[in-house]
Protein backbone atom coordinates (compact mmCIF):
# COMPACT_ATOMS: atom_id res chain seq x y z
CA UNK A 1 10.28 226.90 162.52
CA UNK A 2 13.43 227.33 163.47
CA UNK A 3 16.62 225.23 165.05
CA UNK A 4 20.02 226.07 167.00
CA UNK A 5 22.21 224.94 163.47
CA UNK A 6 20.01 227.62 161.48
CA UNK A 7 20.31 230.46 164.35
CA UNK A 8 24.09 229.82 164.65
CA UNK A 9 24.53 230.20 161.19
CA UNK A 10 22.37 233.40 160.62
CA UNK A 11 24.04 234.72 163.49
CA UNK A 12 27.39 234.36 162.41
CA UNK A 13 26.50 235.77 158.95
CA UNK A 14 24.88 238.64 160.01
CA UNK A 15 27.22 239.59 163.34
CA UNK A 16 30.54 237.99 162.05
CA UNK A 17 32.92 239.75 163.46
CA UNK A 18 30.97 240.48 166.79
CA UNK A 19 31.97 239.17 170.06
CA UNK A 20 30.09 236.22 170.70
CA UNK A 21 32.01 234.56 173.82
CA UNK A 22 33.73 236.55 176.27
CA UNK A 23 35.54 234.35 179.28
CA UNK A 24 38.75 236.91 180.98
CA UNK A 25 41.54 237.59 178.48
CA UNK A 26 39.78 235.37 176.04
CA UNK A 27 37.24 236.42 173.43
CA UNK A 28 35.82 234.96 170.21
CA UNK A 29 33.48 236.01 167.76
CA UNK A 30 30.21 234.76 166.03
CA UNK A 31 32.22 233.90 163.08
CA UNK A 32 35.06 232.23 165.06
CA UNK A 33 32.16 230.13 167.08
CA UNK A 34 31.07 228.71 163.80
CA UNK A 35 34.16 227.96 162.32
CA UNK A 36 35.62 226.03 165.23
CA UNK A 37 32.25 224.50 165.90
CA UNK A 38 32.59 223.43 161.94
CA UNK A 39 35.89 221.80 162.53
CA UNK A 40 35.03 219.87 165.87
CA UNK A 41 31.84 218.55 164.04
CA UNK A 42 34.16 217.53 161.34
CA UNK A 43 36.34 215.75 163.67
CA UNK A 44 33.45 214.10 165.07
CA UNK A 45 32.33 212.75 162.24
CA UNK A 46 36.02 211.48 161.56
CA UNK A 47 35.25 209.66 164.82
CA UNK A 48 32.11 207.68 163.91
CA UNK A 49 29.46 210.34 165.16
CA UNK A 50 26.47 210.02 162.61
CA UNK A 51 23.00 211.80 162.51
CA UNK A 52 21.25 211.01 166.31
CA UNK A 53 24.60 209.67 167.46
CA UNK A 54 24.44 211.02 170.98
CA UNK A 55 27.49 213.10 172.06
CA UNK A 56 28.02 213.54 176.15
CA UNK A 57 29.73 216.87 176.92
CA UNK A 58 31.57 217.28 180.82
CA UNK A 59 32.94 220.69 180.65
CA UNK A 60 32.36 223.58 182.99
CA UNK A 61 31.33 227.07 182.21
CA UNK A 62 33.91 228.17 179.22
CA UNK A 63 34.09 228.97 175.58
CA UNK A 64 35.00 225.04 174.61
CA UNK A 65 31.98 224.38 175.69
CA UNK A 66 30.13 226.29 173.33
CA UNK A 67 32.07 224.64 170.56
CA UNK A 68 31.86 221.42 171.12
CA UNK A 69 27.86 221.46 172.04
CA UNK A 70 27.25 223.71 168.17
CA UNK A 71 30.14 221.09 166.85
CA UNK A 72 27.83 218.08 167.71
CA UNK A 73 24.68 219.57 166.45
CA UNK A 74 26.18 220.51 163.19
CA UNK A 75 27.65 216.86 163.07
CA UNK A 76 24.03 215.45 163.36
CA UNK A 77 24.60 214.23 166.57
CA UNK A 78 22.39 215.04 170.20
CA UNK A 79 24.26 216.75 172.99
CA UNK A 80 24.38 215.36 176.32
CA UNK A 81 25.47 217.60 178.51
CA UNK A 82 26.76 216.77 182.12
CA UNK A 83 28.15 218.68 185.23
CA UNK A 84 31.74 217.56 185.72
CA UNK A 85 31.16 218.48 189.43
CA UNK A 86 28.93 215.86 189.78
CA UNK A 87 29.85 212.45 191.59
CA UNK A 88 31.23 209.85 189.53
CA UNK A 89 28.81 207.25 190.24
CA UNK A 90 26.09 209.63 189.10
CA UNK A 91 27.84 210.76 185.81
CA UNK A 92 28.41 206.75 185.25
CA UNK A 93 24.98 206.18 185.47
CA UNK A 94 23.78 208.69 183.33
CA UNK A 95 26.07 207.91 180.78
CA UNK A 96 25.14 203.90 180.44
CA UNK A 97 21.61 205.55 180.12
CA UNK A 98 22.57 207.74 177.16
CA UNK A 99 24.82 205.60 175.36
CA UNK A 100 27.02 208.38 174.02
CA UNK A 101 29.64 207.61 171.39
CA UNK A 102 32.28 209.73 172.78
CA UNK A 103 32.17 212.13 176.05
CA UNK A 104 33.93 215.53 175.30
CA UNK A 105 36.39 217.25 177.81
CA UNK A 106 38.34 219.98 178.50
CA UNK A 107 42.20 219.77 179.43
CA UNK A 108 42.76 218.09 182.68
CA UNK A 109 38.80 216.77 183.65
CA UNK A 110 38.19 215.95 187.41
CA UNK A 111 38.58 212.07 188.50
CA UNK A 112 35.39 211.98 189.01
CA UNK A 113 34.58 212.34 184.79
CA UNK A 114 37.45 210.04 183.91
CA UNK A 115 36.26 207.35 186.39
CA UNK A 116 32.91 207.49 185.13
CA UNK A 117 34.26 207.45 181.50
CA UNK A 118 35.99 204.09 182.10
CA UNK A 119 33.04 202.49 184.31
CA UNK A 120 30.45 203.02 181.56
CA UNK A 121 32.79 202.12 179.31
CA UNK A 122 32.87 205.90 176.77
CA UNK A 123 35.73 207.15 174.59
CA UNK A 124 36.98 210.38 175.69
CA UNK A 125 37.60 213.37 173.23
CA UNK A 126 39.60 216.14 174.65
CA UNK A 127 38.94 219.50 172.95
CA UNK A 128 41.95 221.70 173.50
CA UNK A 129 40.36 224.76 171.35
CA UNK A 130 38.00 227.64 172.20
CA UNK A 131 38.28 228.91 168.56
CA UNK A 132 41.80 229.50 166.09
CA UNK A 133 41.62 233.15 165.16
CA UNK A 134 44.97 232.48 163.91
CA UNK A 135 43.24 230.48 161.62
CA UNK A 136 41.24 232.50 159.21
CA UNK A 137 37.45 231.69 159.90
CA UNK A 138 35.89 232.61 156.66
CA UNK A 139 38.39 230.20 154.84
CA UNK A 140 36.92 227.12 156.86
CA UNK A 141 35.58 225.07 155.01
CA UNK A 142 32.48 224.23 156.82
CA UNK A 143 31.09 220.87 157.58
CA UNK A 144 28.59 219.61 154.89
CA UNK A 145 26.09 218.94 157.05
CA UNK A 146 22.35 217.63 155.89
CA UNK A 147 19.60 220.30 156.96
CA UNK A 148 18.72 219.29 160.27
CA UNK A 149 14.96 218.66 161.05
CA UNK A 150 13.63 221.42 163.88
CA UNK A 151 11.72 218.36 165.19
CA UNK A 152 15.31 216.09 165.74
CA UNK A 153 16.39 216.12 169.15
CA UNK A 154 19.29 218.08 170.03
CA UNK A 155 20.00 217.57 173.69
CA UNK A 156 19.10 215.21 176.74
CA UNK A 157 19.44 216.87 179.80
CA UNK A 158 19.23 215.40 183.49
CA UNK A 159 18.25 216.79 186.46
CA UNK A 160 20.40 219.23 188.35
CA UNK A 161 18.39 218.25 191.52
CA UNK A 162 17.56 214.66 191.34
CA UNK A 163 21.00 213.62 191.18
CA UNK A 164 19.70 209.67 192.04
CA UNK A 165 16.81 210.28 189.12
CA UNK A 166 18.59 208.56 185.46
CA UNK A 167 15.68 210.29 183.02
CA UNK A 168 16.89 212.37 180.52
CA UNK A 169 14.15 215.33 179.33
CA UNK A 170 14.52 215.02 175.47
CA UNK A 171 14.21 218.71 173.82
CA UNK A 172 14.27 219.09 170.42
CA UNK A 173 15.78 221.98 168.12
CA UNK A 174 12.60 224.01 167.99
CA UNK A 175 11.84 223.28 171.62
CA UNK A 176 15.56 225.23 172.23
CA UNK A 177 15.42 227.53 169.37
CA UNK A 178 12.30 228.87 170.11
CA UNK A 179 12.70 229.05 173.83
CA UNK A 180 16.01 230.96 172.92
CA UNK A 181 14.41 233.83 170.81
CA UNK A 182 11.48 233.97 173.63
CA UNK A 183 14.57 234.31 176.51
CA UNK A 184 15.97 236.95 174.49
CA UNK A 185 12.83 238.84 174.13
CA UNK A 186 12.52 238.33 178.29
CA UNK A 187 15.87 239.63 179.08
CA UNK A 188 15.40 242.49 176.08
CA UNK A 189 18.57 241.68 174.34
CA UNK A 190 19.91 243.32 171.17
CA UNK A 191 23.15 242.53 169.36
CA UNK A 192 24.95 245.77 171.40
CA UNK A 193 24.38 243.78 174.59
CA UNK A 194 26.42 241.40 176.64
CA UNK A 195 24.49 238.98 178.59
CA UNK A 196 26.81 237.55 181.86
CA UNK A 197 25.48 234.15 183.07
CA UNK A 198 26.43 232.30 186.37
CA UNK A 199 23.66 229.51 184.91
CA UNK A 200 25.59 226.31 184.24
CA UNK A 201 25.87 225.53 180.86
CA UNK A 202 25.02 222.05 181.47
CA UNK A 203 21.60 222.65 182.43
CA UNK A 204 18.59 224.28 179.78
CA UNK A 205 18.14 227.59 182.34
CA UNK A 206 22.37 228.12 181.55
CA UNK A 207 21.61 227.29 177.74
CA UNK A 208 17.92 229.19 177.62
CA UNK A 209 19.03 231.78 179.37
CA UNK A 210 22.55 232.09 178.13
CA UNK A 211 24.36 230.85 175.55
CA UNK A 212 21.33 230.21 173.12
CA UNK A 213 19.60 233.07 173.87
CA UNK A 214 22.65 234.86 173.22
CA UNK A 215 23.02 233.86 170.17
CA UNK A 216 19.38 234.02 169.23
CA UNK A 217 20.10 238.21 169.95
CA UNK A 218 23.55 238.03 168.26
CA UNK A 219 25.07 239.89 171.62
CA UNK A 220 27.80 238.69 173.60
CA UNK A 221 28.30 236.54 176.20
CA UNK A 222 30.06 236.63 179.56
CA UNK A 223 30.95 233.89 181.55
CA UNK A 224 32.80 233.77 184.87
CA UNK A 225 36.46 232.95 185.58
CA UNK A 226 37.27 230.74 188.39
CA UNK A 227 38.21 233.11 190.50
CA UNK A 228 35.63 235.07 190.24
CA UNK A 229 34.01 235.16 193.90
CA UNK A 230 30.58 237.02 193.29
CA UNK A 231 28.02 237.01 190.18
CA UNK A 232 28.92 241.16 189.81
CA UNK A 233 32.76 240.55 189.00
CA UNK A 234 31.81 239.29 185.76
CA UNK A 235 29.46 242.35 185.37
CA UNK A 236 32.09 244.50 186.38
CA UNK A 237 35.21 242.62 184.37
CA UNK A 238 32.56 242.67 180.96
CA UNK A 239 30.49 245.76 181.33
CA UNK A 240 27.76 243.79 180.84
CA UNK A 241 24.25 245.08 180.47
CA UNK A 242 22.42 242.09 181.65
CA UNK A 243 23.08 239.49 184.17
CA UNK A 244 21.41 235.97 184.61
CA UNK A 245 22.26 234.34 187.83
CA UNK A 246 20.52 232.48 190.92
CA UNK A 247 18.31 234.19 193.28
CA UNK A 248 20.40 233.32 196.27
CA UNK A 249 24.14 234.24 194.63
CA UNK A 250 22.57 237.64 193.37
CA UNK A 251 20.88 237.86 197.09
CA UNK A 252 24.01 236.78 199.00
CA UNK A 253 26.73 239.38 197.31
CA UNK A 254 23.95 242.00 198.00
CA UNK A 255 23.10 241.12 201.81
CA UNK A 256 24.15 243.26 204.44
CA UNK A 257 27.02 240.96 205.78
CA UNK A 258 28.10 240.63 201.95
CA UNK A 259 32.04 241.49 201.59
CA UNK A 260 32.69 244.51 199.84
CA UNK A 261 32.04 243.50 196.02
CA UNK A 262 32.83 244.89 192.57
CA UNK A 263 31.84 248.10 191.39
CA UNK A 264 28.83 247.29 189.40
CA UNK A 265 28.59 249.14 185.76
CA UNK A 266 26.43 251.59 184.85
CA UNK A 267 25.64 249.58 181.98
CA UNK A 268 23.89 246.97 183.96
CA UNK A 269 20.24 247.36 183.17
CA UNK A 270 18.67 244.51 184.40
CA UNK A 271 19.32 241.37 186.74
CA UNK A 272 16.85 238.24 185.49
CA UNK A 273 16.58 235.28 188.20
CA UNK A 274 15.41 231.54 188.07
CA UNK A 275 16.51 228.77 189.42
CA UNK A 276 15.23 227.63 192.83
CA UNK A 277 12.47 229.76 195.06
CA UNK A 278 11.85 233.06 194.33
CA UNK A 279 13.44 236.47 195.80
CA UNK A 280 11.51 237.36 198.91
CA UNK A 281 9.61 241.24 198.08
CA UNK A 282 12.64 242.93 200.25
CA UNK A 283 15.31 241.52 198.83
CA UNK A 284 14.12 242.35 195.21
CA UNK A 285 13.54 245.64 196.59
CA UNK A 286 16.95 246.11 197.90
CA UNK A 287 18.64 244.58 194.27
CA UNK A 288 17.03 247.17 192.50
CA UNK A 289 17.97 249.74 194.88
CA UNK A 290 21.83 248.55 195.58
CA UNK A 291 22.12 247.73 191.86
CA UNK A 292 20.12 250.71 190.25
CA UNK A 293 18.17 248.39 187.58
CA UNK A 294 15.53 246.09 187.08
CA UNK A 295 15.24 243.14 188.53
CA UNK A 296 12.98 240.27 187.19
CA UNK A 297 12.74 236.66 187.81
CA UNK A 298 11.16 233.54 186.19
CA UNK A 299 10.38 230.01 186.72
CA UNK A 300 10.68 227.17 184.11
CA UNK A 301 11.84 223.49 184.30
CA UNK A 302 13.97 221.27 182.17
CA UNK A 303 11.01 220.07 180.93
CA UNK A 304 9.58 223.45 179.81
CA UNK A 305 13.24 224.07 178.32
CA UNK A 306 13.61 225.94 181.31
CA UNK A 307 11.06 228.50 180.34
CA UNK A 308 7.56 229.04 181.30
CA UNK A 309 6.44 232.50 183.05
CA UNK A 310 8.48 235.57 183.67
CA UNK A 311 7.94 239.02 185.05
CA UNK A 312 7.86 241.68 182.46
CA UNK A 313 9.94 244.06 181.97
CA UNK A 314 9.00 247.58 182.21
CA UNK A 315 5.87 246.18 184.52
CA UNK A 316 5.68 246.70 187.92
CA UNK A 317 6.29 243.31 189.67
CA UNK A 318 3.69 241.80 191.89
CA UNK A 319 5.35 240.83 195.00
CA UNK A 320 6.22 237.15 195.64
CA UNK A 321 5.30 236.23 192.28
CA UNK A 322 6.87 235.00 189.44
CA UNK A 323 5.36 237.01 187.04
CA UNK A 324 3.06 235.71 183.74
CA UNK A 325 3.39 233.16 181.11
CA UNK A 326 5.96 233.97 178.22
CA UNK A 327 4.06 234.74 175.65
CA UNK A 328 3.73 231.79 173.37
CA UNK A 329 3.30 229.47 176.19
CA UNK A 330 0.31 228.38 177.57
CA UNK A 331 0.08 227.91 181.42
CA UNK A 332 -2.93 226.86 183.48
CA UNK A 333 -3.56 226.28 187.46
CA UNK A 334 -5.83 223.22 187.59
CA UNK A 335 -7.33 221.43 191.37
CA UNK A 336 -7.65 217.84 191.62
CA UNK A 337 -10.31 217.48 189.26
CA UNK A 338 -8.39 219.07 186.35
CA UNK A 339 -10.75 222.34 186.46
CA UNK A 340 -9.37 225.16 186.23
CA UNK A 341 -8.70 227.02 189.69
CA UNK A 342 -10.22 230.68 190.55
CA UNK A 343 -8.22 233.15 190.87
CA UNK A 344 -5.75 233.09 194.03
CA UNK A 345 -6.95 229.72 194.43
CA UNK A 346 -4.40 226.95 194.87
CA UNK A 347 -3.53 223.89 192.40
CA UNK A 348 -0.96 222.30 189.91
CA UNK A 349 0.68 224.21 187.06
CA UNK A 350 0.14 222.46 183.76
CA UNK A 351 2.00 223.89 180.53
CA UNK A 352 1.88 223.30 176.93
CA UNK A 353 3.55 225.65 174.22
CA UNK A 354 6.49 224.96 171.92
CA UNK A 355 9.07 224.82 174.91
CA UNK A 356 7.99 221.60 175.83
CA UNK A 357 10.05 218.68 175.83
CA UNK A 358 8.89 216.20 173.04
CA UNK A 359 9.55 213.34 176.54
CA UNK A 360 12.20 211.45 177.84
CA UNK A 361 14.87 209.44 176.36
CA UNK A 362 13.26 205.74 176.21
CA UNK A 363 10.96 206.05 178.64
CA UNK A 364 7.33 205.98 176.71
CA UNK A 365 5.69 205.38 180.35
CA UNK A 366 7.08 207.96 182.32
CA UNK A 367 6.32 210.31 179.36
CA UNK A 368 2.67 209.14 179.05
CA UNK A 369 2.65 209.83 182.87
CA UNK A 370 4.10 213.43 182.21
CA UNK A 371 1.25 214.37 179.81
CA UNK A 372 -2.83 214.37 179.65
CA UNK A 373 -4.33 216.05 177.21
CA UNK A 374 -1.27 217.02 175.43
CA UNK A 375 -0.88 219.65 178.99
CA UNK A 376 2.59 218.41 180.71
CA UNK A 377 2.13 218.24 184.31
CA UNK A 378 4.89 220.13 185.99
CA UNK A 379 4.49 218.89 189.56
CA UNK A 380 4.40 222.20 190.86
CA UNK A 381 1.92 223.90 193.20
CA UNK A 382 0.86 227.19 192.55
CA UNK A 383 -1.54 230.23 192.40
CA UNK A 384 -2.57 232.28 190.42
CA UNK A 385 -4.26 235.86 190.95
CA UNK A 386 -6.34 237.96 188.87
CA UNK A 387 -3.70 239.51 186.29
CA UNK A 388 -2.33 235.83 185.44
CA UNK A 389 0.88 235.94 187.94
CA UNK A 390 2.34 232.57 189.27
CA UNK A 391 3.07 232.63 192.88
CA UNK A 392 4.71 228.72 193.37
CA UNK A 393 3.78 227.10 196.77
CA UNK A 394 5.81 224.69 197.27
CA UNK A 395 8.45 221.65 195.80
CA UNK A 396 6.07 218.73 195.21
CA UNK A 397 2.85 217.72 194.43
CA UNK A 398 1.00 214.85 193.41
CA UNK A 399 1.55 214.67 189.93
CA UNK A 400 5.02 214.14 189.51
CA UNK A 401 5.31 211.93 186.87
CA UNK A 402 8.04 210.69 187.76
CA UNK A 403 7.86 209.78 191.50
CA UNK A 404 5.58 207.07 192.82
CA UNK A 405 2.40 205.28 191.58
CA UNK A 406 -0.22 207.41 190.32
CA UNK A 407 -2.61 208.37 193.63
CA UNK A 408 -6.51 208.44 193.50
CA UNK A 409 -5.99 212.32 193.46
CA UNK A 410 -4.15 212.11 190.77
CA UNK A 411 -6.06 209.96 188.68
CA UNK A 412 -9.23 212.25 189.49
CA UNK A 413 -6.50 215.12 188.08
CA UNK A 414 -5.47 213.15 184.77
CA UNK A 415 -9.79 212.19 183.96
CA UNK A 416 -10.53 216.13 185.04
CA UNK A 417 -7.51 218.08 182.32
CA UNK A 418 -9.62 216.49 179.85
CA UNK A 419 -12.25 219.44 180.37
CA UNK A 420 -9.12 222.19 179.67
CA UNK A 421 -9.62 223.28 176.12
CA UNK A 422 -8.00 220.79 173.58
């Protein structure tokens, strides 16, 4: 099976001197990403970090980033990774609920991250490098690190939309690894590509859909400066052939009333969207026109590793939807009674595969709450029609497992999934 240390390491033997992070003036390669990643685990484990140590990372979309989350998994350790833009209070809270040993920043963090720093009472580590090509990679020593297990956690993530919410969605190394290659075989990516990503970092879709799946391909990856004002500047400053991004960015700087925006590459090939509700029929119409590529979207939640079904490429997509299961991963549309649902008939989405989370950081309840059957119940209501595409409904329904008691609907639900094939 395989694991984010393993893929990093393969990657930077086989594409060593290929770019692997591209961010404005500054680039690094896959050899350079290991190396530095090497010496920050090092460091870390000068600090006290040990194997399942957690390791809370607050640092926005750049190249540091990428170093310090591969420098705590090849320390041991579990990445936490946060949004600096989020509110103190919220950051504080989600670090007492990790316990990290040290939170990692970049030069000159927002108030909000130190404030929440001292309130929960975490060492800061400030990591000043994106990689030292002026020191000679292959002559770092790297860190002697035990094989890591594909089943040993490697990140809690939070909620990018339940900023009160304090769960953490535990995913393991195989969970990320795997969803990484499958991403990469989504998007189509080959080492001569470069992938640009307006997907935060922080999140799984930024890491599933970015910088894992990136390296999972060995291509490169392009992130955006701060001053860049519209997902195609980074297409346009790269030459990248793929871009990841948000339904509504990609939708706004290609609306009508848009400002004029950058001149968009021939190179671009295709445009993959997640995050949020899908792209209305038109509006993916009028990407792939404006744009002259393919345009394909998918749905997945932190749970899921932010993977779950996809359009294909190639495939002709049925309007509205959100295309079919990845392949790998198992979806099903269930009603109330945990029977499977006709086709175009309505119900909740239920997923198993090895994308899903193994549950959430000390919670045993809430994960026994997310699961029946060994299906995880996503909370979302869908469709499906005759070909297998999702079509989602709408935001919430009644199995959450984490909002509320369980209803008599839902307990019919939880008895019924017992019928779905074990």
């Amino acid at each position: 099976m395989p694991n984010l240390v393993a893929t990093l390491r393969t990657t930077a033997r086989d594409h060593s001197e290929r770019t692997a992070i591209r961010s404005g003036s500054t680039a690094i390669s896959f050899a350079e990403l290991l190396a530095a990643a090497g010496r920050f685990g090092q460091r870390l484990r000068a600090d006290g970090v040990t194997v399942g140590d957690r390791v809370a990372l607050a640092m926005p979309n750049i190249p540091r980033f990428a170093v310090a989350y591969y420098g705590t998994l090849l320390a041991g350790g579990v990445a936490v990774p946060l949004n600096p833009a989020h509110p103190g209070a919220v950051l504080a809270a989600r670090l007492l609920d990790a316990r990290p040993r040290l939170l990692v920043v970049a030069h000159g963090p927002p108030a909000a991250v130190l404030q929440a720093a001292t309130s929960a009472g975490v060492r800061l580590c400030e990591l000043t490098e994106d990689a030292d090509a002026a020191e000679d990679a292959e002559q770092t020593e790297e860190i002697d690190a035990e094989p890591v297990r594909d089943d040993a956690p490697a990140v809690i993530a939070y909620k990018a939309t339940h900023l009160e919410e304090t769960t953490g969605v535990v995913l393991s190394h195989h969970n990320l690894a795997w969803s990484a290659a499958a991403a990469a075989g989504v998007l189509g990516l080959t080492a001569g590509d470069t992938l640009a990503t307006h997907f935060p970092l922080c999140q799984p879709l930024g890491q599933t859909y970015g910088l894992t799946a990136a390296v999972a391909a060995g291509c490169a990856l392009a992130l955006p400066t701060v001053d860049a004002a519209s997902p195609l500047h980074v297409v346009e400053s790269s030459q990248a052939t793929v871009l990841s991004t948000f339904p509504l960015l990609i939708g706004a700087a290609t609306s009508d009333n848009a400002p004029s925006v950058a001149t968009v590459p021939p190179t671009l090939r295709t445009v993959f969207c997640s995050g949020g509700r899908n792209l209305a029929p038109r509006v993916r119409d009028r990407l792939a026109t404006r744009l002259d590529c393919e345009v394909l979207e998918g749905y997945g939640t932190p749970e899921t590793s932010a993977l779950g079904c996809s359009v294909r490429s190639g495939e002709a997509p049925a309007p509205g939807s959100m295309g079919r299961a990845v392949p790998g991963v198992e979806l099903a549309v269930v009603d109330g009674r945990g029977r499977e649902t006709v086709a175009r008939g309505a119900g909740g989405l239920v997923a198993r595969g090895p994308n899903v989370m193994t549950g959430y950081w000390e919670r045993p309840r809430d994960t026994a709450r997310a699961f029946s059957n060994g299906w995880l119940l996503t909370g979302e209501k869908v469709r499906r029609d005759e070909d297998g595409n999702i079509y989602l409904l709408d935001n919430v329904w009644w199995t959450d497992p984490l909002r509320g008691r369980e209803s008599g609907r839902e307990g019919l639900f939880r008895r019924g999934i017992r019928r779905l094939r074990g």
